[in-house]
Protein backbone atom coordinates (compact mmCIF):
# COMPACT_ATOMS: atom_id res chain seq x y z
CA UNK A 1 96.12 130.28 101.64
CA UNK A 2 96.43 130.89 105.44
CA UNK A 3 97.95 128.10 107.36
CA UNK A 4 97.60 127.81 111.25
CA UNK A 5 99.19 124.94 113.79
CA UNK A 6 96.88 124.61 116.47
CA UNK A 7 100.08 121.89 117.61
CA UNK A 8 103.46 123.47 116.84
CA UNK A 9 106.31 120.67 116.09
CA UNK A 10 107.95 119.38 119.11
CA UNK A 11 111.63 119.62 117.56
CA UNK A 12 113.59 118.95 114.30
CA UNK A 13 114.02 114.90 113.32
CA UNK A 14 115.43 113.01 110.59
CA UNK A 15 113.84 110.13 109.58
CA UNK A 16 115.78 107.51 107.42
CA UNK A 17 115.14 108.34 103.41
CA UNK A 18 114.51 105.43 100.35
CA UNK A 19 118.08 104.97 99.18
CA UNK A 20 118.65 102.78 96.14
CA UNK A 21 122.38 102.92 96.16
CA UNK A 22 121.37 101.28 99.46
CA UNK A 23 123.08 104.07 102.35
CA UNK A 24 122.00 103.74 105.61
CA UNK A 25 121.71 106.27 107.94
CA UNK A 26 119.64 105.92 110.63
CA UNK A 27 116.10 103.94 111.55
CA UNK A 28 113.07 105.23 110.01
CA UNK A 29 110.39 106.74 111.68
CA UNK A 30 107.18 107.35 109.57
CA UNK A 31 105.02 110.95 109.98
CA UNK A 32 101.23 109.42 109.65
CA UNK A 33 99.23 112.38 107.56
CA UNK A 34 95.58 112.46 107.52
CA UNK A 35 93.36 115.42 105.91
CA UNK A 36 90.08 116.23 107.49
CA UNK A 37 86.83 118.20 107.04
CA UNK A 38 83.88 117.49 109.74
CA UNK A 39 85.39 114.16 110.01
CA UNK A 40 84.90 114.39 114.16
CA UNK A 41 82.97 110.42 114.66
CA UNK A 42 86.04 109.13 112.36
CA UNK A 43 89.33 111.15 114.20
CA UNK A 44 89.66 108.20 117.21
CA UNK A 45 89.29 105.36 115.17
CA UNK A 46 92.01 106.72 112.71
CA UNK A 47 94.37 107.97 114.77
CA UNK A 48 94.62 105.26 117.07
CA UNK A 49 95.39 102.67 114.38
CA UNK A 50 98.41 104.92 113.66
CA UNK A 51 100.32 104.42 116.79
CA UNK A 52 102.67 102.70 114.76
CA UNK A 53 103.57 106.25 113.40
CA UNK A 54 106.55 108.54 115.04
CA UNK A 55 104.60 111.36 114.98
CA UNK A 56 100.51 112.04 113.08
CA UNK A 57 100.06 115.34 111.43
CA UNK A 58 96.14 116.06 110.45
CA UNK A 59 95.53 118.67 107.92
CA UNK A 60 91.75 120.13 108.46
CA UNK A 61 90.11 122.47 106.11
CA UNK A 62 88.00 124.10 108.57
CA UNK A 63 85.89 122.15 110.17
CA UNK A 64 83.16 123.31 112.06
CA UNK A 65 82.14 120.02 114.24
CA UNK A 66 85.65 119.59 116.19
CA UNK A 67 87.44 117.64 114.36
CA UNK A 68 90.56 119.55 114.66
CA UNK A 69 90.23 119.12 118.39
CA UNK A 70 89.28 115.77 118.94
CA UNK A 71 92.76 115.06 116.69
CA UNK A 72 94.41 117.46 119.06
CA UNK A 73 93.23 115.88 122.03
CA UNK A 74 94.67 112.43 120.48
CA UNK A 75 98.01 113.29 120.11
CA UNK A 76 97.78 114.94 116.79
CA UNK A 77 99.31 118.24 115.39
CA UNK A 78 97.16 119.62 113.71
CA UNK A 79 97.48 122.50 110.99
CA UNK A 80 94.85 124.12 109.37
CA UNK A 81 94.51 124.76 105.88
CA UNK A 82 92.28 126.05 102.97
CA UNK A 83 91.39 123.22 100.44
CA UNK A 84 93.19 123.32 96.61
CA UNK A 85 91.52 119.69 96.47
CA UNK A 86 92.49 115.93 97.16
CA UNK A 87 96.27 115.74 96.09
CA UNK A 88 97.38 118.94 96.63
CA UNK A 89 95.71 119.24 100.49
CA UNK A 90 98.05 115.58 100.72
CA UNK A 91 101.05 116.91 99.17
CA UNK A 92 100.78 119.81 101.56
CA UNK A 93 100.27 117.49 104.65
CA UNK A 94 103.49 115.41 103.48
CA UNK A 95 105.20 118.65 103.23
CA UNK A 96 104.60 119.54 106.89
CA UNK A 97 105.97 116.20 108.19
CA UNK A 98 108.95 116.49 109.92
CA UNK A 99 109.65 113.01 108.71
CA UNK A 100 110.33 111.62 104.70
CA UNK A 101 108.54 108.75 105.42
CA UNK A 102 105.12 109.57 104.92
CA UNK A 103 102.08 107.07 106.41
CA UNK A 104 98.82 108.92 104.75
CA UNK A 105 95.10 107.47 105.84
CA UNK A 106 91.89 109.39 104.90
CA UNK A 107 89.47 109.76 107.58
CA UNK A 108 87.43 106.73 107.42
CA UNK A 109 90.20 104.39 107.31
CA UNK A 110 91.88 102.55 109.37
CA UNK A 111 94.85 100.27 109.44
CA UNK A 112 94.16 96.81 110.46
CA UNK A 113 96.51 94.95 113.68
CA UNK A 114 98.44 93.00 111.12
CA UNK A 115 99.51 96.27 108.81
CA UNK A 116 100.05 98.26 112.52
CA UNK A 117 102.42 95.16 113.01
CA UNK A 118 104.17 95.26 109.97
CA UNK A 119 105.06 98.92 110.00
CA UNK A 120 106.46 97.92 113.45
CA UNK A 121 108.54 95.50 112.17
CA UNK A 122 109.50 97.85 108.72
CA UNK A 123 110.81 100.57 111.25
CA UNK A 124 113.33 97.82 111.75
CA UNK A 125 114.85 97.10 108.82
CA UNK A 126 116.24 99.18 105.47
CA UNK A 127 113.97 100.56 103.43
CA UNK A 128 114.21 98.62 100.03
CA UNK A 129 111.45 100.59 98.03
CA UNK A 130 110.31 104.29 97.17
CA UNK A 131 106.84 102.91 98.07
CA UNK A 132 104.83 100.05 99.98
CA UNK A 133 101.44 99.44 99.25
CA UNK A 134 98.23 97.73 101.29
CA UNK A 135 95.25 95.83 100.47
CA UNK A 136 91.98 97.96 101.67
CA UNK A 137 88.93 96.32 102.17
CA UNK A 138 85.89 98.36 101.92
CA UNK A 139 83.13 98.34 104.50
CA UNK A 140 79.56 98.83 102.88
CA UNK A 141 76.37 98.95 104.39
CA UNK A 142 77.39 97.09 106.96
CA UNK A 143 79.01 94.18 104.74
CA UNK A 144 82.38 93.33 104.28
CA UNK A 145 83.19 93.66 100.50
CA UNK A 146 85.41 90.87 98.97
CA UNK A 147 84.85 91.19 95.46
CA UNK A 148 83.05 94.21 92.91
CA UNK A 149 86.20 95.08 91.47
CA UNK A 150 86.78 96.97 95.27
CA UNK A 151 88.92 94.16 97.01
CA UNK A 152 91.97 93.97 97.17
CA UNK A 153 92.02 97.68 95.83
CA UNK A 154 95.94 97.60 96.50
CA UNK A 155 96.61 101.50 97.74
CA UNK A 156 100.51 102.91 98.08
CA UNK A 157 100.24 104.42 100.98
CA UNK A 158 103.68 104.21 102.64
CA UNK A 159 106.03 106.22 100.47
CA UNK A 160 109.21 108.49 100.25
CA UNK A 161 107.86 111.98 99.77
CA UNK A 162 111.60 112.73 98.19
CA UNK A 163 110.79 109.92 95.40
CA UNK A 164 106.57 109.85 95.38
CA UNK A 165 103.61 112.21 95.29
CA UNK A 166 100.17 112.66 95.19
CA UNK A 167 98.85 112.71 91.80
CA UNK A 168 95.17 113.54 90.32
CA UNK A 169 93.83 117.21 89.93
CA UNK A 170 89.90 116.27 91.08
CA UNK A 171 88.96 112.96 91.74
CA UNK A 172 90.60 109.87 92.21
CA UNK A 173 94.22 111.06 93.20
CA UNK A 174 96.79 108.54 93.72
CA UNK A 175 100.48 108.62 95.10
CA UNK A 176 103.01 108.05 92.33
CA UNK A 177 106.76 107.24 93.13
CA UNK A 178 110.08 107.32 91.27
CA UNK A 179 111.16 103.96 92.05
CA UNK A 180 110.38 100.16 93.40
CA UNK A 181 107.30 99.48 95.08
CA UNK A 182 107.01 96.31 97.54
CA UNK A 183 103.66 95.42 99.26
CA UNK A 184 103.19 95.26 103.29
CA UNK A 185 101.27 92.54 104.87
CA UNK A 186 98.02 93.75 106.59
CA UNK A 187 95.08 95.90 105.53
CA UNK A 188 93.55 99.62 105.25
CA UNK A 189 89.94 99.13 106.77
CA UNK A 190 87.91 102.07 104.60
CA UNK A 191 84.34 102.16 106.33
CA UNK A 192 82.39 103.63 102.83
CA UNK A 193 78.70 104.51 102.93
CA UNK A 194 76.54 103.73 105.86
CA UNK A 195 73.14 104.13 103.36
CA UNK A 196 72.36 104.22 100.23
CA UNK A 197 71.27 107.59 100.48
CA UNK A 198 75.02 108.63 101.72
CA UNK A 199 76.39 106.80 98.50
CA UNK A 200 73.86 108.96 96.42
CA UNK A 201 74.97 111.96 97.96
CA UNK A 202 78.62 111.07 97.40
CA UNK A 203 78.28 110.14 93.71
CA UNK A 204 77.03 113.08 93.03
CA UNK A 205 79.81 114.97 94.58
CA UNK A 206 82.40 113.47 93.13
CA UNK A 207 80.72 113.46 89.19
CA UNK A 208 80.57 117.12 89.54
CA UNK A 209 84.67 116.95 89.70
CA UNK A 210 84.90 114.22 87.49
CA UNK A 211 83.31 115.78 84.49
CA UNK A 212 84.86 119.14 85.06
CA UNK A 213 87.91 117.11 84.83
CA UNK A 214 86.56 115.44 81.41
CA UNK A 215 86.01 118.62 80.04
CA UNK A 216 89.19 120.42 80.79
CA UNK A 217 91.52 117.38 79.83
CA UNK A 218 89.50 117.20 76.51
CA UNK A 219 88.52 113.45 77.65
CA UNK A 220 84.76 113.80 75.92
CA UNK A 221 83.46 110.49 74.78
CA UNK A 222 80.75 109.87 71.97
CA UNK A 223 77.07 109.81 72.25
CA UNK A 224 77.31 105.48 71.88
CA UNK A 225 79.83 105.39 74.54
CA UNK A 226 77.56 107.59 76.56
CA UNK A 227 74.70 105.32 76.05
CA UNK A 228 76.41 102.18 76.54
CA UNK A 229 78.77 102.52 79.18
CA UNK A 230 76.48 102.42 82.17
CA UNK A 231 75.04 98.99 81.38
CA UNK A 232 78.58 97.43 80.90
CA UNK A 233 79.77 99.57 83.77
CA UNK A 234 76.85 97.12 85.84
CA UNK A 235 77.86 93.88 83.98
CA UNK A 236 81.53 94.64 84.43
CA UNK A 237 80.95 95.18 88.48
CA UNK A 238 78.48 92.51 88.87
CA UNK A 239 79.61 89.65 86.57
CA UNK A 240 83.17 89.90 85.73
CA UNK A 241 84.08 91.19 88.94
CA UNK A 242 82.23 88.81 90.48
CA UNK A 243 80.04 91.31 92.48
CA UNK A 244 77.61 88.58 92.51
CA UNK A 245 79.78 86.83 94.95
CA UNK A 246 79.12 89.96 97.24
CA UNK A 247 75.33 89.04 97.40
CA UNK A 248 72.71 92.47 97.63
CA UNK A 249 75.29 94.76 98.22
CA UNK A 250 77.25 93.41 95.34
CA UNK A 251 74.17 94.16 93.23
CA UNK A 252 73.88 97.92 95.30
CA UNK A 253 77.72 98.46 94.10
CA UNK A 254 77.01 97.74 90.60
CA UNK A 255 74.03 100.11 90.42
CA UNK A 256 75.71 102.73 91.56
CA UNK A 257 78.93 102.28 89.58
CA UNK A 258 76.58 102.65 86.76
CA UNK A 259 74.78 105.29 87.95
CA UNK A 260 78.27 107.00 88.84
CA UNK A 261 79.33 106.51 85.04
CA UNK A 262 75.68 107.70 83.74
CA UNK A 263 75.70 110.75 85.98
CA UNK A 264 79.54 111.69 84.78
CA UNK A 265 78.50 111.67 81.11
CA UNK A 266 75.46 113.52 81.83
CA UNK A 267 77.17 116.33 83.68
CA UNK A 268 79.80 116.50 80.92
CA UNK A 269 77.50 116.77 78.09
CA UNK A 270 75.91 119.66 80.28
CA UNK A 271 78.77 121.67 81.13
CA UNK A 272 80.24 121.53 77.27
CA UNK A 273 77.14 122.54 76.17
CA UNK A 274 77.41 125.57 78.83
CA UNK A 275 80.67 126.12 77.83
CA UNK A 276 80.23 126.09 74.04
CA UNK A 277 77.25 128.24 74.89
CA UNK A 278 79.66 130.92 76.35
């Protein structure tokens, strides 16, 4: 893959690594990562949340609306790279920090004033964990969600790229560390789906990776689970995680997370048949 800095590094830095046998050797100083495609409206609200961060390092997989740009313009270096996917476009952001500490925010996220102000006050201390994680609260249709199973959606998103990576080959990647992980006061701000149209377009994105990951992990489930699962997939969301409490959207969340689980099985069942086919 062909890799361009449209911001070359401004010097070599060390920033202060996880130690559990507890060595100090200097402050830390965090490298914020975010990876981008067309994400232009979302760059300033992003990046200026991460002021906190020593330096911010935006990985764009071509982008044709200026996104790369706008980050530039911001402060940002940016490096341009062809997409493997989720968590390996992450893992190659952390790898271009010039810092250990690794601060990674998707593009329509934000960190709230109290998380900016605990990083602050992190920077000042030892780190005593591999990995710190945040409570993100989801903004949906122009609601705040507190419940439907997506609040407090804890996310490690601080972590020590010596003892934590991204894991997850197509959907739903996560950061997994070798060691302790503390939480961090504060909140990720993740501003979801401005229609319902948008969150139709974006379950059916992300099914299409999610059964091709089914079907290559050998995770098929049975014609009864198929049936089933979307109506307890609605009851699960609604009742039990109390997505009643969340009022219409609540109800607009637990559709679609049933319509997310009908749509996986479906596209399973479709592609094994295609591939037994072949």
């Amino acid at each position: 893959m062909q890799t361009r800095a449209l911001c070359p590094p401004a010097g070599d830095h060390e920033g202060r690594p996880y130690n559990p046998n507890g060595a100090v050797n200097s402050m830390p100083q965090i490298s914020a990562t975010v990876i981008t495609h067309n994400e232009a409206p979302n760059m300033p609200r992003v990046l200026r949340s991460l002021a906190c961060a020593d330096e911010v390092v935006v990985v764009d997989s071509g982008s044709m609306d200026g996104t790369a740009e706008i980050a530039a313009s911001l402060g940002a270096r940016v490096v341009e790279h062809g997409w493997p996917g989720f968590a390996a476009q992450k893992n190659f952001a952390a790898s271009q920090a010039r810092f250990p500490w690794i601060l990674s925010l998707d593009a329509d996220e934000e960190l709230n004033a109290e998380a900016q102000a605990a990083l602050e006050q992190w920077k000042k201390t030892e780190p005593a964990a591999a990995g710190y994680s945040f409570r993100r609260r989801a903004y949906y249709l122009g609601h705040w969600i507190r419940h439907s199973g997506w609040y407090p959606d804890w996310k490690i998103r601080l972590y020590d790229r010596d003892h934590g990576e991204w894991k997850g080959r197509y959907v739903h990647e996560s950061v997994a560390v070798t060691g302790q992980v503390e939480a961090l006061a504060g909140e990720i701000l993740h501003y979801t789906c401005d229609s319902l149209e948008d969150h139709q377009r974006r379950i059916e994105f992300y099914t299409d990776l999610a059964a091709r990951e089914l079907e290559e992990t050998g995770g098929g489930v049975n014609s009864m689970r198929r049936a089933l699962a979307p109506s307890w997939t609605f009851l699960n969301t609604y009742f039990f995680r109390l997505g009643i409490l969340d009022g219409y959207p609540g109800f607009l969340i637990s559709r679609m997370a049933a319509r997310y689980v009908a749509r996986k099985y479906q596209k399973w069942a479709e592609l094994r048949a295609e591939n037994r086919a072949h």
